[in-house]
Protein backbone atom coordinates (compact mmCIF):
# COMPACT_ATOMS: atom_id res chain seq x y z
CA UNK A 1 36.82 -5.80 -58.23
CA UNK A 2 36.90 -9.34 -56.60
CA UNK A 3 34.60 -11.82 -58.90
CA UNK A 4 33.29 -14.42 -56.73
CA UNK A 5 32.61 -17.90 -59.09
CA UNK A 6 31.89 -21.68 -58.14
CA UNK A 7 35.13 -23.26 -58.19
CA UNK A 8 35.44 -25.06 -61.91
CA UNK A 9 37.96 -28.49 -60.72
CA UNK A 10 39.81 -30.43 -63.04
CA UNK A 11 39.89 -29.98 -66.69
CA UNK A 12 37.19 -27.21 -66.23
CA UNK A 13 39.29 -25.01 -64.69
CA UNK A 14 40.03 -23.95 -68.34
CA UNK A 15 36.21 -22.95 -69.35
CA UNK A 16 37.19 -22.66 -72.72
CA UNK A 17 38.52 -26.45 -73.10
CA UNK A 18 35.43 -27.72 -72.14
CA UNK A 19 31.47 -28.14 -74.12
CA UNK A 20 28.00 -27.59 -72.14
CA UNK A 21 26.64 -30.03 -74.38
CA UNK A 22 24.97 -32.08 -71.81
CA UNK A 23 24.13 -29.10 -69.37
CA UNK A 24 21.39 -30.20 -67.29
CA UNK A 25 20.26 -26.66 -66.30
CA UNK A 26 19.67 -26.44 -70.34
CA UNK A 27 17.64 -29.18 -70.52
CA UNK A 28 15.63 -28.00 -67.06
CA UNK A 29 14.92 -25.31 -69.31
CA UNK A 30 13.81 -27.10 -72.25
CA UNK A 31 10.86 -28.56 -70.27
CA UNK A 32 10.00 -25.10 -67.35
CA UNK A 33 12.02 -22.51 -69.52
CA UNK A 34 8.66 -20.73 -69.57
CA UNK A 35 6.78 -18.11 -67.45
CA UNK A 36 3.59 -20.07 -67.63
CA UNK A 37 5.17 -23.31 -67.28
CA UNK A 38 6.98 -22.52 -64.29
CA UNK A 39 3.76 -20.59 -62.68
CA UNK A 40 1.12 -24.10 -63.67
CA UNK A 41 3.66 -25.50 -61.83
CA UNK A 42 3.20 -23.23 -58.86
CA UNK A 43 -0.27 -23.53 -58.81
CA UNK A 44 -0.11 -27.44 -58.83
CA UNK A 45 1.84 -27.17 -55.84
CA UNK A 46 -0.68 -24.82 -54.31
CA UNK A 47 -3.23 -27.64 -54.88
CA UNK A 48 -5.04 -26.28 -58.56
CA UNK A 49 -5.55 -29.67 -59.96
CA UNK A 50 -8.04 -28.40 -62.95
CA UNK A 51 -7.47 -27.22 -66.35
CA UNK A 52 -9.97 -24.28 -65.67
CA UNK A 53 -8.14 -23.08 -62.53
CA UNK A 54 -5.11 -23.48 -64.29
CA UNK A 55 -6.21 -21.01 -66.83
CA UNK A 56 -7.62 -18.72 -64.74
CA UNK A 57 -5.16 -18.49 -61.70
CA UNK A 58 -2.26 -18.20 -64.31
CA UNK A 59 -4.05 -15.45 -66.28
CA UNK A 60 -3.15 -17.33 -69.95
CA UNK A 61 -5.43 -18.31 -72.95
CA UNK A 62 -6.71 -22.17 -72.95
CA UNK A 63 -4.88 -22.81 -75.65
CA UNK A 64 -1.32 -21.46 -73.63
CA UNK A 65 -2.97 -24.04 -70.50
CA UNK A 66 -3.67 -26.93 -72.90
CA UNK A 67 -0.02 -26.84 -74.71
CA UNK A 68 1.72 -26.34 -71.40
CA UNK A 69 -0.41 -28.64 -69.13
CA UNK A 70 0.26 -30.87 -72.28
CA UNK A 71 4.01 -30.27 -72.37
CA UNK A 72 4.56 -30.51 -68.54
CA UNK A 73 2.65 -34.36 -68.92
CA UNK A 74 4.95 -35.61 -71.89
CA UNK A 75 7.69 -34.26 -69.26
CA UNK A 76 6.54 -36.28 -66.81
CA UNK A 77 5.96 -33.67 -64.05
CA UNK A 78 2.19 -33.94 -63.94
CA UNK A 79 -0.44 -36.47 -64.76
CA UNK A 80 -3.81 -36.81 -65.89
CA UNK A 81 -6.18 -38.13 -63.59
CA UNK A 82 -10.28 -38.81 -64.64
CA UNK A 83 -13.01 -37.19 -62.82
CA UNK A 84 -16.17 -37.03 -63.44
CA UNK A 85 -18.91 -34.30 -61.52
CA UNK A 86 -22.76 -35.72 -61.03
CA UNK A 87 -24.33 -35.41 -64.55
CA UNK A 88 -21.40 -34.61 -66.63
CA UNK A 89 -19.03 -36.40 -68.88
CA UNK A 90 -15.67 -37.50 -67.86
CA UNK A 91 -12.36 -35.15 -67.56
CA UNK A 92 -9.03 -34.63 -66.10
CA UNK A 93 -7.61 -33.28 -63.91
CA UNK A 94 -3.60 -32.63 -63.36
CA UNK A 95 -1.61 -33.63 -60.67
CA UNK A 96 2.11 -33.69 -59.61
CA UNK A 97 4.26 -36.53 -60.18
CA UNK A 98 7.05 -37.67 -57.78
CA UNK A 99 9.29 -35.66 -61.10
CA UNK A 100 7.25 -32.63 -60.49
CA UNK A 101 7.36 -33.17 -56.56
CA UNK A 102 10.93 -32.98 -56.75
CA UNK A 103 11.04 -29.47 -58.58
CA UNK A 104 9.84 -27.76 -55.73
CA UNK A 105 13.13 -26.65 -54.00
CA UNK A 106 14.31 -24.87 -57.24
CA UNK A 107 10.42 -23.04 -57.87
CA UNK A 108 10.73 -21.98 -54.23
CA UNK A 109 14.40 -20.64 -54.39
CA UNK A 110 13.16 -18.28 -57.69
CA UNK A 111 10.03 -16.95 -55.36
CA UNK A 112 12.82 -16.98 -52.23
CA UNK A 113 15.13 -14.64 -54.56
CA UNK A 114 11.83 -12.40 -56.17
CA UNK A 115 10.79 -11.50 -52.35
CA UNK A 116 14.47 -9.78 -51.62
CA UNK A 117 15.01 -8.54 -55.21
CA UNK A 118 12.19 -7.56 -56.37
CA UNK A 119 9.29 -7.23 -54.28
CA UNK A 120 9.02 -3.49 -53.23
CA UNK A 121 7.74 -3.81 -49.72
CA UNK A 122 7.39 -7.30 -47.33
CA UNK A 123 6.52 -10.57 -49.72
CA UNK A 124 2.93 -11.53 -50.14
CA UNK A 125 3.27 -15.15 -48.58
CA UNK A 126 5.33 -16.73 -46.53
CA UNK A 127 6.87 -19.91 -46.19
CA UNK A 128 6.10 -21.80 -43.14
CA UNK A 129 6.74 -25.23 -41.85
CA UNK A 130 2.96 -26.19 -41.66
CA UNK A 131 3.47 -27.54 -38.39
CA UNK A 132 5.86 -25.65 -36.04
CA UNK A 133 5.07 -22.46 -38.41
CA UNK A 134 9.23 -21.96 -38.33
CA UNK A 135 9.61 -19.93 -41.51
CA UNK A 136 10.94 -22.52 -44.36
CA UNK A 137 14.15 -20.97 -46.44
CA UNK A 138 15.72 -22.97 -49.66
CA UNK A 139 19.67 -22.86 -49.19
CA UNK A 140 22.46 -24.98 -50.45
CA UNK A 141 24.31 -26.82 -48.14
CA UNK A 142 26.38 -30.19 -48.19
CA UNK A 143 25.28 -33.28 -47.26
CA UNK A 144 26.96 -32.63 -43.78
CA UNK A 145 24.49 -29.64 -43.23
CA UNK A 146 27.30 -27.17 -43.74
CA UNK A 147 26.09 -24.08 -45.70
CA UNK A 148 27.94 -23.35 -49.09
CA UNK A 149 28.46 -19.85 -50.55
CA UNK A 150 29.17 -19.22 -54.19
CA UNK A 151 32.79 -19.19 -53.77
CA UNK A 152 32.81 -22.83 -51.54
CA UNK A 153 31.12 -24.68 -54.53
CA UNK A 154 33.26 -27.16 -56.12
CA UNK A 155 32.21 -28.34 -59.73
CA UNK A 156 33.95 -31.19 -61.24
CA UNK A 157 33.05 -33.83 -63.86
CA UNK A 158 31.06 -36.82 -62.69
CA UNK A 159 33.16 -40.11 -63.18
CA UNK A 160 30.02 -42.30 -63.89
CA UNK A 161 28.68 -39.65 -67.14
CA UNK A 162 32.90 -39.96 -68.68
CA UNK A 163 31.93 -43.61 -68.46
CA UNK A 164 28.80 -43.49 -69.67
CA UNK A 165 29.40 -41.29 -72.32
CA UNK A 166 32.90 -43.22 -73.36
CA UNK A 167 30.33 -46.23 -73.97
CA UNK A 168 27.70 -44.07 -76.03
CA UNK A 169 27.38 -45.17 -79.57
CA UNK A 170 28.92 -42.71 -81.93
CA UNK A 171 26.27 -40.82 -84.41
C-alpha cells in the first residue's frame, strides 16, 4: 500500500524531531472547532445578520447563539452592528469582518468535501459564480495557477517565524 503525504522539507522530514506547538490549524480550531460555530458562520455568509435567525436557522438554544456569536466577536470574525426597528429599543445585529470574510474558502472546501462524501444523492446547493453561473470549486493550487495534489505539497519551516520566534522572550 502506497501512502500518499505532503512532502515534510527540511528538518521536518523527521516528524518526530519536530513540536506542533504553534500549529495554526490548532489554533483555527480553537476559535471554529465547533459544529455551531462553523454553521453561524455559514449562515453569516448566507446573509443571517440577526441573533434570532441565527438561532433558529442553526437549530441551537440562545444561550449556544449568544456564547458562540459572542466567541466568534472576541475572535474577530464578526461584529456587532446597532439597529433599531420603528418602536423598539436598540439591538445588534452580526456581521462578517474582513477576518471572517477570509474564512470562506476553507467553510466552502468542508461543504465541497460533504457533497462527494457524504451526501447520498446530488448536493442540495450549488456553487455558482453569481454572474456567469460557472459552477465555483475550492482547490489548491500555486500561485502560478498550477493545481497541487497531496503528494506535490511541499511543507517547510517559514524563515521569518525561526526569526521571530529566536527573538521571543523566554517564559
Amino acid at each position: 500500500m502506497f501512502v500518499m503525504a505532503a512532502v515534510m522539507e527540511g528538518p521536518l522530514a523527521d516528524l518526530s524531531a519536530w513540536q506542533t506547538d504553534d500549529c495554526s490549524i490548532a489554533k483555527a480550531f480553537e476559535v471554529v472547532g465547533t459544529r455551531s460555530a462553523v454553521l453561524i458562520l455559514r449562515e453569516a455568509y448566507y446573509g443571517t445578520r440577526r441573533f434570532d435567525g441565527f438561532a433558529r436557522r442553526v437549530q441551537i438554544t440562545d444561550a449556544a447563539a449568544a456564547a458562540q456569536l459572542r466567541k466568534l466577536t472576541r475572535a474577530g470574525l464578526l461584529e456587532k452592528q446597532p439597529y433599531r426597528d420603528e418602536g423598539k429599543r436598540t439591538r445588534h445585529e452580526y456581521v462578517l469582518t474582513p477576518m471572517g470574510r477570509d474564512l470562506l474558502p476553507a467553510v466552502l472546501a468542508l461543504m465541497q468535501w460533504g457533497d462527494a462524501y457524504l451526501q447520498p444523492g446530488p448536493p442540495p446547493l450549488q456553487l455558482v459564480d453569481a454572474v456567469t453561473g460557472a459552477a465555483v470549486q475550492v482547490q489548491v493550487r500555486s500561485e502560478s495557477g498550477h493545481e497541487i495534489d497531496l503528494e506535490e505539497l511541499g511543507v517547510r519551516l517559514n524563515e521569518e517565524y525561526v526569526v521571530a520566534r529566536q527573538q521571543r522572550p523566554s517564559r
